[in-house]
C-alpha atoms as a PDB file:
ATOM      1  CA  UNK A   1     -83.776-146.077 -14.683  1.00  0.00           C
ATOM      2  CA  UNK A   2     -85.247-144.948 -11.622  1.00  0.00           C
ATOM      3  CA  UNK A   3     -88.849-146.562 -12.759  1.00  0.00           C
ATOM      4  CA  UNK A   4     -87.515-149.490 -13.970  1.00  0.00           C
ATOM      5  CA  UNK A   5     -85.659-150.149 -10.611  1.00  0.00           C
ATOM      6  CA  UNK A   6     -89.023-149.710  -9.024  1.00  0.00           C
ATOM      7  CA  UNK A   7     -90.764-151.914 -11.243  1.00  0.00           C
ATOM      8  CA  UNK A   8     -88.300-154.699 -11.047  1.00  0.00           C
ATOM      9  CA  UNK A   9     -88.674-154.223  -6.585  1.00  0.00           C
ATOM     10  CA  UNK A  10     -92.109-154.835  -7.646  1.00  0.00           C
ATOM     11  CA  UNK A  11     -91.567-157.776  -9.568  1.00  0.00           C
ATOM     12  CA  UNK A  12     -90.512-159.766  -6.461  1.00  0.00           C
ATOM     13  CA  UNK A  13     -93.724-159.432  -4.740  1.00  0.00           C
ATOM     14  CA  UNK A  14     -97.377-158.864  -4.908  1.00  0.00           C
ATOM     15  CA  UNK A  15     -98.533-155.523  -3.517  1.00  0.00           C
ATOM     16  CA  UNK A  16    -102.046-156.071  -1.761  1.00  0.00           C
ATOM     17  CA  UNK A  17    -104.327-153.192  -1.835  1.00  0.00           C
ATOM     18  CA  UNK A  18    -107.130-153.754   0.346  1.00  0.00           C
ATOM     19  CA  UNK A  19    -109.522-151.267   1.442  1.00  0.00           C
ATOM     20  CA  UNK A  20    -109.758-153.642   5.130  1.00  0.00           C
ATOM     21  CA  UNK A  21    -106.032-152.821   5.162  1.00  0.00           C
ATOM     22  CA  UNK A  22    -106.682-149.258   6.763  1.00  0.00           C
ATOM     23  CA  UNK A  23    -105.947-145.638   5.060  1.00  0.00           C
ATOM     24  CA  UNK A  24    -101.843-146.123   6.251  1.00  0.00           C
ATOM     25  CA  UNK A  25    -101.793-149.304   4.011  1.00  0.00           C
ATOM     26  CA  UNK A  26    -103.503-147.472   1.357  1.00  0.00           C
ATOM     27  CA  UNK A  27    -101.491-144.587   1.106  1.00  0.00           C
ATOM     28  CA  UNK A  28     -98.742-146.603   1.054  1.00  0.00           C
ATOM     29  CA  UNK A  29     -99.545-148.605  -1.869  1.00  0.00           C
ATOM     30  CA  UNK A  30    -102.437-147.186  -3.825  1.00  0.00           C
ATOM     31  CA  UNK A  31    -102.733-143.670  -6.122  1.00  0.00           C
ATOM     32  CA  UNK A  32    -105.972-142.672  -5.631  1.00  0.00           C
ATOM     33  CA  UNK A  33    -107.577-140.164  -7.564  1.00  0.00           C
ATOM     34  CA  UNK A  34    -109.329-137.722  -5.559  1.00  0.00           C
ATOM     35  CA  UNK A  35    -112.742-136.237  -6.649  1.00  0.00           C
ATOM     36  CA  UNK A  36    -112.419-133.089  -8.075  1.00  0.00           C
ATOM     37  CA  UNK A  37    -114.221-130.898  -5.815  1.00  0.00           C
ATOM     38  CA  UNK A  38    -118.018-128.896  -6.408  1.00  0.00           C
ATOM     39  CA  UNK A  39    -119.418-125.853  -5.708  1.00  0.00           C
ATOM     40  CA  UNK A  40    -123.210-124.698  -5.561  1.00  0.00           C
ATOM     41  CA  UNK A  41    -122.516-124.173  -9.558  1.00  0.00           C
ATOM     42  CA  UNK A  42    -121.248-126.367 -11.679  1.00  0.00           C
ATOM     43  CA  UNK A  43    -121.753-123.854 -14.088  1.00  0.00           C
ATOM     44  CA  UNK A  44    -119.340-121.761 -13.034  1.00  0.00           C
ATOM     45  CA  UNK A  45    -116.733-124.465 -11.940  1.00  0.00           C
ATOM     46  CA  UNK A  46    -116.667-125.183 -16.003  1.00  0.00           C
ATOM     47  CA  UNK A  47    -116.321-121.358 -16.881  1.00  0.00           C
ATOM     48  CA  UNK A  48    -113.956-121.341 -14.311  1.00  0.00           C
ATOM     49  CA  UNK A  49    -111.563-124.512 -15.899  1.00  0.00           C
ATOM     50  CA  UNK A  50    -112.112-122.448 -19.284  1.00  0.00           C
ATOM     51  CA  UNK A  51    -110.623-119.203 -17.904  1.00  0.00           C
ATOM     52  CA  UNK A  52    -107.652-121.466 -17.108  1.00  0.00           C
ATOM     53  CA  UNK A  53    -107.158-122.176 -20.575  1.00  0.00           C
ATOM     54  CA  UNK A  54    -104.807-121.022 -23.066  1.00  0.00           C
ATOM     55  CA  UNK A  55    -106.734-121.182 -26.289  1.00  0.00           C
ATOM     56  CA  UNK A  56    -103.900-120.451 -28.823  1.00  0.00           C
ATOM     57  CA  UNK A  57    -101.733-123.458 -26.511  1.00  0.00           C
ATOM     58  CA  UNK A  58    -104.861-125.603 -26.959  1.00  0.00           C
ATOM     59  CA  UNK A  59    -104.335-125.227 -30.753  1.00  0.00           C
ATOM     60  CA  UNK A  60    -100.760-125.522 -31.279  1.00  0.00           C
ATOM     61  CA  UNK A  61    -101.219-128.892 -29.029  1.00  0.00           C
ATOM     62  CA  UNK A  62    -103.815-129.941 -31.345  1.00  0.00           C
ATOM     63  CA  UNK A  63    -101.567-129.583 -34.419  1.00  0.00           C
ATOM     64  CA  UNK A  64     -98.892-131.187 -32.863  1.00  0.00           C
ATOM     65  CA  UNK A  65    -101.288-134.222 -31.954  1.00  0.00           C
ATOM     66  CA  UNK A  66    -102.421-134.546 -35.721  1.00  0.00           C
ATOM     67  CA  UNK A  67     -99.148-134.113 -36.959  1.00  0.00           C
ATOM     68  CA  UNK A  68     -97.828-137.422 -34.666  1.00  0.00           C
ATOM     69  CA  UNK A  69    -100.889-139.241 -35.910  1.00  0.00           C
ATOM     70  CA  UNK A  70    -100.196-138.937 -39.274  1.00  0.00           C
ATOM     71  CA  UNK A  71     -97.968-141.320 -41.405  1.00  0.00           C
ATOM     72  CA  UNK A  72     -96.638-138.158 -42.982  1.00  0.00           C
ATOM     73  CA  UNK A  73     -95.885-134.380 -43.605  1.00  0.00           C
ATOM     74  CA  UNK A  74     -98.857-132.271 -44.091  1.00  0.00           C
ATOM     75  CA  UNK A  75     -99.348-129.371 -46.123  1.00  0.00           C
ATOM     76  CA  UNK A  76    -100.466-126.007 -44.920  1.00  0.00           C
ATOM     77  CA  UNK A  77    -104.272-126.598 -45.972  1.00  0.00           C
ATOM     78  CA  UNK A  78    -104.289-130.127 -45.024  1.00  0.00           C
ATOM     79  CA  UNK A  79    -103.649-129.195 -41.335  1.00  0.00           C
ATOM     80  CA  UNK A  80    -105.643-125.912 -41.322  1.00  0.00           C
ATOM     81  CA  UNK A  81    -108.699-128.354 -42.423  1.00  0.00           C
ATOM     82  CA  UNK A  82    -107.899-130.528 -39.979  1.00  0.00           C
ATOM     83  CA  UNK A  83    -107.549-128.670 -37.109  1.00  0.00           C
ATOM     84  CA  UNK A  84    -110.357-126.397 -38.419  1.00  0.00           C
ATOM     85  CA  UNK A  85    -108.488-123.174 -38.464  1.00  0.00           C
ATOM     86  CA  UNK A  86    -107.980-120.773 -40.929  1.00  0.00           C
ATOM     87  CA  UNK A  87    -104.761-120.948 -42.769  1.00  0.00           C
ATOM     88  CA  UNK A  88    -103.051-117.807 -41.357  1.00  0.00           C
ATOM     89  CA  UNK A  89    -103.685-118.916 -37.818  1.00  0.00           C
ATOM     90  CA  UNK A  90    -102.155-122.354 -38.823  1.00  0.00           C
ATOM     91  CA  UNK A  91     -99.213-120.955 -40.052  1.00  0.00           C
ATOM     92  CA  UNK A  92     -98.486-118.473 -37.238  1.00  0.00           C
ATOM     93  CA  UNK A  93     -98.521-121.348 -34.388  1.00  0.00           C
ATOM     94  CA  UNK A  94     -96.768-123.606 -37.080  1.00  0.00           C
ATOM     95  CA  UNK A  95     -94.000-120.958 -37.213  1.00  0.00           C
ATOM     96  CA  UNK A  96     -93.924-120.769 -33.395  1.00  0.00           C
ATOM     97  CA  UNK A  97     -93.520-124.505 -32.704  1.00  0.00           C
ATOM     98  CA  UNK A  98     -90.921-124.765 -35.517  1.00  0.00           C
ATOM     99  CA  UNK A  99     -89.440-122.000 -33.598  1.00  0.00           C
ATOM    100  CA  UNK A 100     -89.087-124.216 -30.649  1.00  0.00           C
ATOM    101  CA  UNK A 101     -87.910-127.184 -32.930  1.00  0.00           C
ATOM    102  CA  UNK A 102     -91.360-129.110 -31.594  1.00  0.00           C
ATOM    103  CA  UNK A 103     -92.424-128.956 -35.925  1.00  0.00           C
ATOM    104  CA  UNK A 104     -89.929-128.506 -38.886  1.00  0.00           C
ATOM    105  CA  UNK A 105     -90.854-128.079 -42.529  1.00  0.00           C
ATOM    106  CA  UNK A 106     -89.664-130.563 -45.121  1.00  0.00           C
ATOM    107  CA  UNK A 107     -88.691-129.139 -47.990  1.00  0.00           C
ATOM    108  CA  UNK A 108     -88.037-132.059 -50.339  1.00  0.00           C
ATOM    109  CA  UNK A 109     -91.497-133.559 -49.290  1.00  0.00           C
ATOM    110  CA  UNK A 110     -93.215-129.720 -49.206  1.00  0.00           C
ATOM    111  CA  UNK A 111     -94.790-130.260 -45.848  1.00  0.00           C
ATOM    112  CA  UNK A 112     -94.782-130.287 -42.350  1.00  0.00           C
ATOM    113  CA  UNK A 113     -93.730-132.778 -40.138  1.00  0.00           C
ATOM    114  CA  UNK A 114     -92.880-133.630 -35.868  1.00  0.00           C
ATOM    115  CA  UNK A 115     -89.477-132.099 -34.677  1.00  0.00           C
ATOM    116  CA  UNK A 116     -86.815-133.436 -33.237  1.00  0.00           C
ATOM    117  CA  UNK A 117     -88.136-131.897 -29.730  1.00  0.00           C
ATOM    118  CA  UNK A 118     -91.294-133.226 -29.981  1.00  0.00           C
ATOM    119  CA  UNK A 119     -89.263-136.389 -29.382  1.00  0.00           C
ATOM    120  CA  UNK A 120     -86.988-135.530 -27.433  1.00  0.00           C
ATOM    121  CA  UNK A 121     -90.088-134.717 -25.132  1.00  0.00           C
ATOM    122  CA  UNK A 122     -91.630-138.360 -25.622  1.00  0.00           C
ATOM    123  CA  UNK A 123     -88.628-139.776 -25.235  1.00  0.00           C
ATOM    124  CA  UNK A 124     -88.182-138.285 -21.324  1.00  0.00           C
ATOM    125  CA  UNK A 125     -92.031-139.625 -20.794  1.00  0.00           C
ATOM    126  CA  UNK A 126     -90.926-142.914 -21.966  1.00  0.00           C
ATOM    127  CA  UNK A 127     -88.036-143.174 -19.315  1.00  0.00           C
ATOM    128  CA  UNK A 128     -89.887-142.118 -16.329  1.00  0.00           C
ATOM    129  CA  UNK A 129     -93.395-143.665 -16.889  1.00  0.00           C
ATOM    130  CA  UNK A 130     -94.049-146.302 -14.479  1.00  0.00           C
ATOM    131  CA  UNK A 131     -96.739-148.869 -15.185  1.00  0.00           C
ATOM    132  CA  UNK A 132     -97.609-149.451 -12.044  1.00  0.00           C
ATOM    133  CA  UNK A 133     -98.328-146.151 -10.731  1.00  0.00           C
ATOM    134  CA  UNK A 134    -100.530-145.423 -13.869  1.00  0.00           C
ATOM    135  CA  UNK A 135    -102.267-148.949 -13.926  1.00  0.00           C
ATOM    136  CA  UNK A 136    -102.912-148.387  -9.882  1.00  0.00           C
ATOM    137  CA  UNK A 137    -106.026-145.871 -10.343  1.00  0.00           C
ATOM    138  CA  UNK A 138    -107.650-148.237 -13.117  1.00  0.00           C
ATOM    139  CA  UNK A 139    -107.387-150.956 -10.891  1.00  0.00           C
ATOM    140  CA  UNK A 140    -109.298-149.297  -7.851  1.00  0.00           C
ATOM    141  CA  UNK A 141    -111.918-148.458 -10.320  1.00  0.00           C
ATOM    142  CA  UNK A 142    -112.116-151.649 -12.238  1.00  0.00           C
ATOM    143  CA  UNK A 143    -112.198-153.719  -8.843  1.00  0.00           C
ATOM    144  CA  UNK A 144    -114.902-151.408  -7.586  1.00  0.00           C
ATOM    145  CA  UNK A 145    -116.673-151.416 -10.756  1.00  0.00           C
ATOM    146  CA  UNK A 146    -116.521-155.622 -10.646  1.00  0.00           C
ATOM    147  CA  UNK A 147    -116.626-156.691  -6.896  1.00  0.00           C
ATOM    148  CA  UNK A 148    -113.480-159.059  -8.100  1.00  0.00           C
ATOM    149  CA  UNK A 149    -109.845-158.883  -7.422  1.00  0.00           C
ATOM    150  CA  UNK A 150    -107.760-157.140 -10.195  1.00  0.00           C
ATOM    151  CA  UNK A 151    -104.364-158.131 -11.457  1.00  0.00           C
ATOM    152  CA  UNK A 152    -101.751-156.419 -13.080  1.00  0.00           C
ATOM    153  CA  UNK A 153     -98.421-158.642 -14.562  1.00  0.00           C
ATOM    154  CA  UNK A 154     -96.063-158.537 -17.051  1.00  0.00           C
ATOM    155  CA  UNK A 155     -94.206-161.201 -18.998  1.00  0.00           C
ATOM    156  CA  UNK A 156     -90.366-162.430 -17.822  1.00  0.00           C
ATOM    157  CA  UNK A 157     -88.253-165.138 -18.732  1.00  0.00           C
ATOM    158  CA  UNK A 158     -91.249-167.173 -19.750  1.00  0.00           C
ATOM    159  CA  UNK A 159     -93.530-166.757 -16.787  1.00  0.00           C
ATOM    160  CA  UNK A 160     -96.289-164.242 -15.596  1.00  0.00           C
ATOM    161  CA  UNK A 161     -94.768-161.959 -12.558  1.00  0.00           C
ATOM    162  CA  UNK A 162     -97.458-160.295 -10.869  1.00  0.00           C
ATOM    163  CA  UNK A 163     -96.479-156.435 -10.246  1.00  0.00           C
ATOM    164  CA  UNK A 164     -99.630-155.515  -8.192  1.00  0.00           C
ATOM    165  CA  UNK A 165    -103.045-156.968  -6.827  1.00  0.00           C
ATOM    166  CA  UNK A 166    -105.991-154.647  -5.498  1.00  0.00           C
ATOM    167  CA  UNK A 167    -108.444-156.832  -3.549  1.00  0.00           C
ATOM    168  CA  UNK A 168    -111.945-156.160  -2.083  1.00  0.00           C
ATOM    169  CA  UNK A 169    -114.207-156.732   0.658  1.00  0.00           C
ATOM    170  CA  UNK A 170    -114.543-160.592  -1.349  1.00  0.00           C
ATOM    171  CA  UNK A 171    -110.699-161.227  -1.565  1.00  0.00           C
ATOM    172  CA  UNK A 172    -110.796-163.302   1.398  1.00  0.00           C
ATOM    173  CA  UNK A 173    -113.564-165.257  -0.022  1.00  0.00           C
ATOM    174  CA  UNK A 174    -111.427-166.577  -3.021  1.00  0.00           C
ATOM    175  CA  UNK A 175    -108.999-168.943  -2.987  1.00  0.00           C
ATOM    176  CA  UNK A 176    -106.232-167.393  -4.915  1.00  0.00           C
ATOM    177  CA  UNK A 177    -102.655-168.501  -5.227  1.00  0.00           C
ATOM    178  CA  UNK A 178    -100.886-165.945  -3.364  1.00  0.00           C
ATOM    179  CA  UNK A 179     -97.835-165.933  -5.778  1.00  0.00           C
ATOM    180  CA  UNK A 180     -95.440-163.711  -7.896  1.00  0.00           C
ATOM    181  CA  UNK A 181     -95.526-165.702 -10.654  1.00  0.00           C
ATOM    182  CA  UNK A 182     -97.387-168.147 -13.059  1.00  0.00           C
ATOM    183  CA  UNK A 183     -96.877-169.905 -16.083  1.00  0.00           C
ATOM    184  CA  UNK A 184     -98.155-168.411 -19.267  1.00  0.00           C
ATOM    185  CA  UNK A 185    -100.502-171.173 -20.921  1.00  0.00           C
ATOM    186  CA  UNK A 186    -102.820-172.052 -17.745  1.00  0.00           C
ATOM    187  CA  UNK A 187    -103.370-168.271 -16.623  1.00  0.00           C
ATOM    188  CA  UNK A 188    -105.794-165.633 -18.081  1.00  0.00           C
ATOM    189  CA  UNK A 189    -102.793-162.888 -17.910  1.00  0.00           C
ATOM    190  CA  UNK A 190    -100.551-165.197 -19.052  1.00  0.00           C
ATOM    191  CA  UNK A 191    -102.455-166.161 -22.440  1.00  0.00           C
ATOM    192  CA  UNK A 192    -102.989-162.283 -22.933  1.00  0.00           C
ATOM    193  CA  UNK A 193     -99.374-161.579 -22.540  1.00  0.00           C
ATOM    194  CA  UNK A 194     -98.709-164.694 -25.080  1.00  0.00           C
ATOM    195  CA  UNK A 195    -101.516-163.458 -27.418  1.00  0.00           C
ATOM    196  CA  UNK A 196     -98.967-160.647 -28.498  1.00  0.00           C
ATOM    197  CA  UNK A 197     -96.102-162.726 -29.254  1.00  0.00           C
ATOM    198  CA  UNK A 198     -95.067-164.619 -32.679  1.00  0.00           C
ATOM    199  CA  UNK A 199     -95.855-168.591 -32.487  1.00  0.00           C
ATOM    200  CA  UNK A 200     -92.113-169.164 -33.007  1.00  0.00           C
ATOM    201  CA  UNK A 201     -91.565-166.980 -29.535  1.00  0.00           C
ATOM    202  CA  UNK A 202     -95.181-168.785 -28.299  1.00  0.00           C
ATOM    203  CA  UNK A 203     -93.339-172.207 -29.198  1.00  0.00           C
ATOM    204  CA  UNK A 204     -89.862-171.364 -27.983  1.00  0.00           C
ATOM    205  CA  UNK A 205     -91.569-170.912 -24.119  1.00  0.00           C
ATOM    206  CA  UNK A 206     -93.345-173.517 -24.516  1.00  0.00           C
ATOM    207  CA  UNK A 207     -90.401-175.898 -24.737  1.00  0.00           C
ATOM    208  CA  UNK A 208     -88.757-173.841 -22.096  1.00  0.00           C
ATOM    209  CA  UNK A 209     -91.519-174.060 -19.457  1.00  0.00           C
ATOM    210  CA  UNK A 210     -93.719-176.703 -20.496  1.00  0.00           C
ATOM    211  CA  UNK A 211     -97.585-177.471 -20.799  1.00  0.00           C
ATOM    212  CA  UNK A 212     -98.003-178.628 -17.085  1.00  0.00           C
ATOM    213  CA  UNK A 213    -101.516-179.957 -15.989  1.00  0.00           C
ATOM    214  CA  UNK A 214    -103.171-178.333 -13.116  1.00  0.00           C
ATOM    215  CA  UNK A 215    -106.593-179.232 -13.849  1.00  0.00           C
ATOM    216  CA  UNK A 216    -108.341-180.870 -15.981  1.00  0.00           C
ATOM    217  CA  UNK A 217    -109.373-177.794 -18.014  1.00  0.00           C
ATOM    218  CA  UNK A 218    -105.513-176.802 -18.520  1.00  0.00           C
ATOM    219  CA  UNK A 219    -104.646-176.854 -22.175  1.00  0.00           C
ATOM    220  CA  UNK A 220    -102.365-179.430 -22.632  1.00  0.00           C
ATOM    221  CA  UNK A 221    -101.308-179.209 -26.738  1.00  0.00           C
ATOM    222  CA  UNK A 222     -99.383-176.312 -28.580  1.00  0.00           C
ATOM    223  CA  UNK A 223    -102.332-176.421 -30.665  1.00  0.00           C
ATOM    224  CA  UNK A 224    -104.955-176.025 -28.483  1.00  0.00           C
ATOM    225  CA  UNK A 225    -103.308-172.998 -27.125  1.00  0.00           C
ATOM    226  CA  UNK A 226    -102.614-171.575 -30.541  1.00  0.00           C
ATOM    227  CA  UNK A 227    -106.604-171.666 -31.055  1.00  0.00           C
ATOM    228  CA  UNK A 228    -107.114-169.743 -27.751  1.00  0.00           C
ATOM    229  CA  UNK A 229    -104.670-167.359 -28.104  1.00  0.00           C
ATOM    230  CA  UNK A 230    -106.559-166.477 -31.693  1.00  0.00           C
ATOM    231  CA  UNK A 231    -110.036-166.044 -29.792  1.00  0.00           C
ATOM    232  CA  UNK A 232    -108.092-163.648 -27.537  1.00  0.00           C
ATOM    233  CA  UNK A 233    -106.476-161.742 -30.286  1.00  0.00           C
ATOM    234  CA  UNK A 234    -110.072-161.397 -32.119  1.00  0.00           C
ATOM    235  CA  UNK A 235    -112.065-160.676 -28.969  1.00  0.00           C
ATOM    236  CA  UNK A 236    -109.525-158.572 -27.167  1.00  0.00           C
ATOM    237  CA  UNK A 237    -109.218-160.625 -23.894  1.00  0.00           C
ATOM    238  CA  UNK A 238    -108.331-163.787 -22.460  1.00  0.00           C
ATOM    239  CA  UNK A 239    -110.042-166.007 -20.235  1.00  0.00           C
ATOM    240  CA  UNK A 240    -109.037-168.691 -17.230  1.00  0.00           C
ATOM    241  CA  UNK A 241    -111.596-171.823 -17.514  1.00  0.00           C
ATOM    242  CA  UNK A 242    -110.104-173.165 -13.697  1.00  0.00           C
ATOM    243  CA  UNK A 243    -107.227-173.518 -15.875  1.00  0.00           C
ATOM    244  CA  UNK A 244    -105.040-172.645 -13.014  1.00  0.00           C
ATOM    245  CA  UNK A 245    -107.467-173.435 -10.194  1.00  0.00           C
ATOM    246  CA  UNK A 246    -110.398-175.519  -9.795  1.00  0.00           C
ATOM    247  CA  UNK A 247    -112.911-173.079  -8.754  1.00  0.00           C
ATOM    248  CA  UNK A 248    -110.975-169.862  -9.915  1.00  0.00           C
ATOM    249  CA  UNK A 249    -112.496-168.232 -13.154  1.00  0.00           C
ATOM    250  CA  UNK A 250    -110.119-164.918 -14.685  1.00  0.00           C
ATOM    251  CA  UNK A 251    -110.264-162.706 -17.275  1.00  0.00           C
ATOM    252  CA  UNK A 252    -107.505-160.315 -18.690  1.00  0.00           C
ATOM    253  CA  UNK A 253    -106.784-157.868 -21.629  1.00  0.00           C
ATOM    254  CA  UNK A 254    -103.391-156.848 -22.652  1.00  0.00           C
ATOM    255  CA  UNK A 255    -101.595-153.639 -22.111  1.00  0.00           C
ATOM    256  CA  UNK A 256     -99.755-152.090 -25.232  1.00  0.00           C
ATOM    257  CA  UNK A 257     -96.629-149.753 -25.704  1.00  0.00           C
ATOM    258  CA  UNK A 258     -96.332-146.795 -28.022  1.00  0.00           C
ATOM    259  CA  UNK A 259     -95.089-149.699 -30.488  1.00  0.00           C
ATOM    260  CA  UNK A 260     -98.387-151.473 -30.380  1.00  0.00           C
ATOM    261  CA  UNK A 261     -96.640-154.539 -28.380  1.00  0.00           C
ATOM    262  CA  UNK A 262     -97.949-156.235 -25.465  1.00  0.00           C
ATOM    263  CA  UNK A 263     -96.242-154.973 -22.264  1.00  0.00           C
ATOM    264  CA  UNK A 264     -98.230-156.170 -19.236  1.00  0.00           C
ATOM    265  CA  UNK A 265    -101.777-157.315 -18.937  1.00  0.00           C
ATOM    266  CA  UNK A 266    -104.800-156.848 -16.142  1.00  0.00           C
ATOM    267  CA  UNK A 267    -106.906-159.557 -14.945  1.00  0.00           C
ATOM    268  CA  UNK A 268    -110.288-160.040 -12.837  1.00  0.00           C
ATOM    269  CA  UNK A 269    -110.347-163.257 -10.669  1.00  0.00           C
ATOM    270  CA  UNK A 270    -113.263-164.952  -9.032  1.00  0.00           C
ATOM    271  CA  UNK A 271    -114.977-167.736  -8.273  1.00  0.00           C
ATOM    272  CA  UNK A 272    -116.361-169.520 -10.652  1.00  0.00           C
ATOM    273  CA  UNK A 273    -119.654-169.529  -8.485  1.00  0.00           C
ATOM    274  CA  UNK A 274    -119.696-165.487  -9.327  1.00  0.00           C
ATOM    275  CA  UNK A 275    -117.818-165.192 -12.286  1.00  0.00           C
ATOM    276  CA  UNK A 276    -120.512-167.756 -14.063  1.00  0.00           C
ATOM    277  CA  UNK A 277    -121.095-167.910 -17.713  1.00  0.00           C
ATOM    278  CA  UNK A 278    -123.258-164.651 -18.421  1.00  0.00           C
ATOM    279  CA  UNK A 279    -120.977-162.638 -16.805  1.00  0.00           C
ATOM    280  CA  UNK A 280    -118.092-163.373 -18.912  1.00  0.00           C
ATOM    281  CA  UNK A 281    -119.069-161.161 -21.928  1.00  0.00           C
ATOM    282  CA  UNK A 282    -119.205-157.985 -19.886  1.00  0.00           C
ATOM    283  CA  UNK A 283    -116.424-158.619 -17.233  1.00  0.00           C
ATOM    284  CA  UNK A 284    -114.212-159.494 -20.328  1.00  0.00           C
ATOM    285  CA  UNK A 285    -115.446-156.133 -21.958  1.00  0.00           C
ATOM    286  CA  UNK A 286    -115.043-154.798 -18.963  1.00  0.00           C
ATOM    287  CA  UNK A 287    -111.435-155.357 -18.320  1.00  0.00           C
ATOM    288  CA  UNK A 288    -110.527-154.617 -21.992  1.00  0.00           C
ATOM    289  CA  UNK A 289    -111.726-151.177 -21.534  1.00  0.00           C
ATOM    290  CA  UNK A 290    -109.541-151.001 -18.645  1.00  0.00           C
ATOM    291  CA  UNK A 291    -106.046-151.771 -20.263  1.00  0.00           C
ATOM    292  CA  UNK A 292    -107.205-149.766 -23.226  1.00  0.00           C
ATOM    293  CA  UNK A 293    -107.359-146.698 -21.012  1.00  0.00           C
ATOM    294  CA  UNK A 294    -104.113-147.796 -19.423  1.00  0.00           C
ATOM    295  CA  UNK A 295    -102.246-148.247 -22.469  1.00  0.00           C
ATOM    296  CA  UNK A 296    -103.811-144.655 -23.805  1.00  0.00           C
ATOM    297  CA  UNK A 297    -102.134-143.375 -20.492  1.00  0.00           C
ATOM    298  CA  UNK A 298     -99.221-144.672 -20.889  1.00  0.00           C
ATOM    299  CA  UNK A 299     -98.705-143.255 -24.544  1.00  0.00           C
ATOM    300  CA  UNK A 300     -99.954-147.024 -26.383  1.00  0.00           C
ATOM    301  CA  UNK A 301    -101.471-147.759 -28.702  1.00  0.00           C
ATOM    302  CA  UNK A 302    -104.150-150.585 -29.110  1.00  0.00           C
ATOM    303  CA  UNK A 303    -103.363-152.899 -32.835  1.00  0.00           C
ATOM    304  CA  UNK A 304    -105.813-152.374 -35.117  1.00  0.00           C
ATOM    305  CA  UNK A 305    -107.651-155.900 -35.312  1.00  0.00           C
ATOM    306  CA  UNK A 306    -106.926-157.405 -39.391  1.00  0.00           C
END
């Protein structure tokens, strides 16, 4: 509940994370990741993570992860194979996490299967992850990696509401709409966000919010926006023709949950001067890698394109 308070704080207003801003404005609003630090030997800084290690943790983990990721129990010598151990080793740490009720065997099916703590586990991560505070890092890196500013929104009552923005030394150069919200069908976010709902739900905020014309690239027809949102489905991220803006060029890529449903989306935005047509490729690759690693953080999964 806590997160979700936060997030929906958030939702009222764009957090600006510019490095002009100072350090104070920085920590305030930014995780940063901090370089993990080097000695003469990098050598020995790797033995030295390995001696941290818990070997026979590492491999009851490792069941437990193949176990989640498959669509059912698992016998014995299925799991030994696939977690390339021997069979007596499998069993022992199998008999340990069913021990602590993270595995449980199912008799009627003969195999083994997640436990109810497992779940119960997930289930905690689920309340307290906060999409912003994972998302925040990605940003940083994906606006450094760029030289563009980087969005982050999700999708309410039919509109776009921006939850953070990280700017850089060329934020000031770009004319962006300093707002909380957009519609859906003119915005690169917003056609992500869309891209992962049904056409009846598509349809339904359509008639809500309407098709309005902001320039003259803005799609204007249900249909037309059906076709884009397909090319964003297929390629994995949406684009901003100065739909919005005259000028403004963005991409974005959606963000899934563990369900494999769009819950927020990232976006680059830039001039169209900078963000020209060779670029668009890689900064929509780009960005798609981005929400990917996002979603992976945040325990989502990306669909499997049909």
């Amino acid at each position: 509940m806590k997160a979700q308070a936060q997030n929906s704080i958030l939702a009222r207003r764009i957090i600006h994370d510019d490095p002009s801003e100072g350090a104070a404005a920085i920590i305030k609003t930014a995780i940063i990741e901090a370089p993990r630090e080097k000695n003469d030997n990098g050598k020995a800084d790797a033995k030295a993570e390995r001696g941290q290690v818990v070997q026979s943790l590492c491999r009851a983990l490792n069941i437990l992860t193949i176990l989640g990721s498959n669509d059912g129990p698992m016998t014995l010598t299925e799991l030994s194979e696939a977690a390339n151990l021997s069979p007596s080793t499998t069993h022992r740490l199998l008999t340990t996490l069913q021990y602590e009720r993270y595995v449980r065997f199912d008799q009627s099916a003969r195999g083994w299967v997640v436990g109810v703590q497992a779940y119960m586990t997930g289930a905690n991560f689920l309340k307290t992850r906060n999409l912003v505070d994972v998302a925040r890092p990605r940003m940083r890196r994906l606006m450094e990696e760029s030289s563009e500013i980087v969005n982050l929104a999700v999708e309410e009552n039919g509109e776009a509401i921006y939850l953070a923005r990280v700017g850089g030394p060329r934020a000031a150069q770009v004319a962006v709409p300093q707002t909380d919200r957009t519609l859906l069908h003119c915005s690169a976010v917003g056609k992500a966000l869309l891209a992962g709902m049904t056409e009846t739900k598509v349809q339904t905020i359509v008639t809500q919010r309407g098709m309005r014309q902001f320039t003259r690239s803005t799609l204007s027809s249900l249909p037309a926006l059906y076709r884009d949102l397909t090319l964003v489905r297929t390629r994995g991220y949406a684009l901003d023709q100065e739909e919005r803006v005259s000028g403004l060029r963005c991409v974005a890529a959606p963000i899934f949950d563990e369900n494999s449903r769009v819950m927020g989306a990232l976006s680059l935005s830039g001039s169209s001067r900078r963000i020209e047509d060779a670029r668009l490729r890689a900064l929509g690759e780009m960005v798609k890698r981005a929400a990917a690693a996002v979603t992976q953080e945040l325990g989502g999964r990306v669909p499997v394109p049909n």
